[in-house]
Protein backbone atom coordinates (compact mmCIF):
# COMPACT_ATOMS: atom_id res chain seq x y z
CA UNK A 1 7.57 26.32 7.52
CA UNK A 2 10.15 24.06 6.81
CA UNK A 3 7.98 21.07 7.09
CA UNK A 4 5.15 22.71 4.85
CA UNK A 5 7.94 23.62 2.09
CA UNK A 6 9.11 20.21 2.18
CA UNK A 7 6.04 18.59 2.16
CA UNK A 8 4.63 20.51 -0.95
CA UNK A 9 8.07 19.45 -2.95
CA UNK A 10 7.41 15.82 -2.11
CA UNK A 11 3.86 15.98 -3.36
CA UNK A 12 4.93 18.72 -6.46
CA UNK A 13 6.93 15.20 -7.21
CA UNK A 14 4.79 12.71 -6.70
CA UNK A 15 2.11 14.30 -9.31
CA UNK A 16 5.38 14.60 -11.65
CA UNK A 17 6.01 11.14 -11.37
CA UNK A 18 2.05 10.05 -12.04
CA UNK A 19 1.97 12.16 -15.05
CA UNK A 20 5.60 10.64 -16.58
CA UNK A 21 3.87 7.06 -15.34
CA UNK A 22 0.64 7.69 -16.95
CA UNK A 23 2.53 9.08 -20.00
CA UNK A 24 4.64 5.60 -20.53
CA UNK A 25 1.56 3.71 -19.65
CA UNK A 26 -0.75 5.52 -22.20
């Protein structure tokens, strides 16, 4: 479960960092 808890952080992250990108860009 450690994996899967990781794994959801990283991706909880990525989207975060889209949305600030997408933000700046737009």
């Amino acid at each position: 479960m450690f994996y899967l808890d990781l794994y959801f952080s990283f991706v909880f992250m990525l989207l975060l960092l889209i949305c600030v990108l997408v933000g700046v860009a737009f």
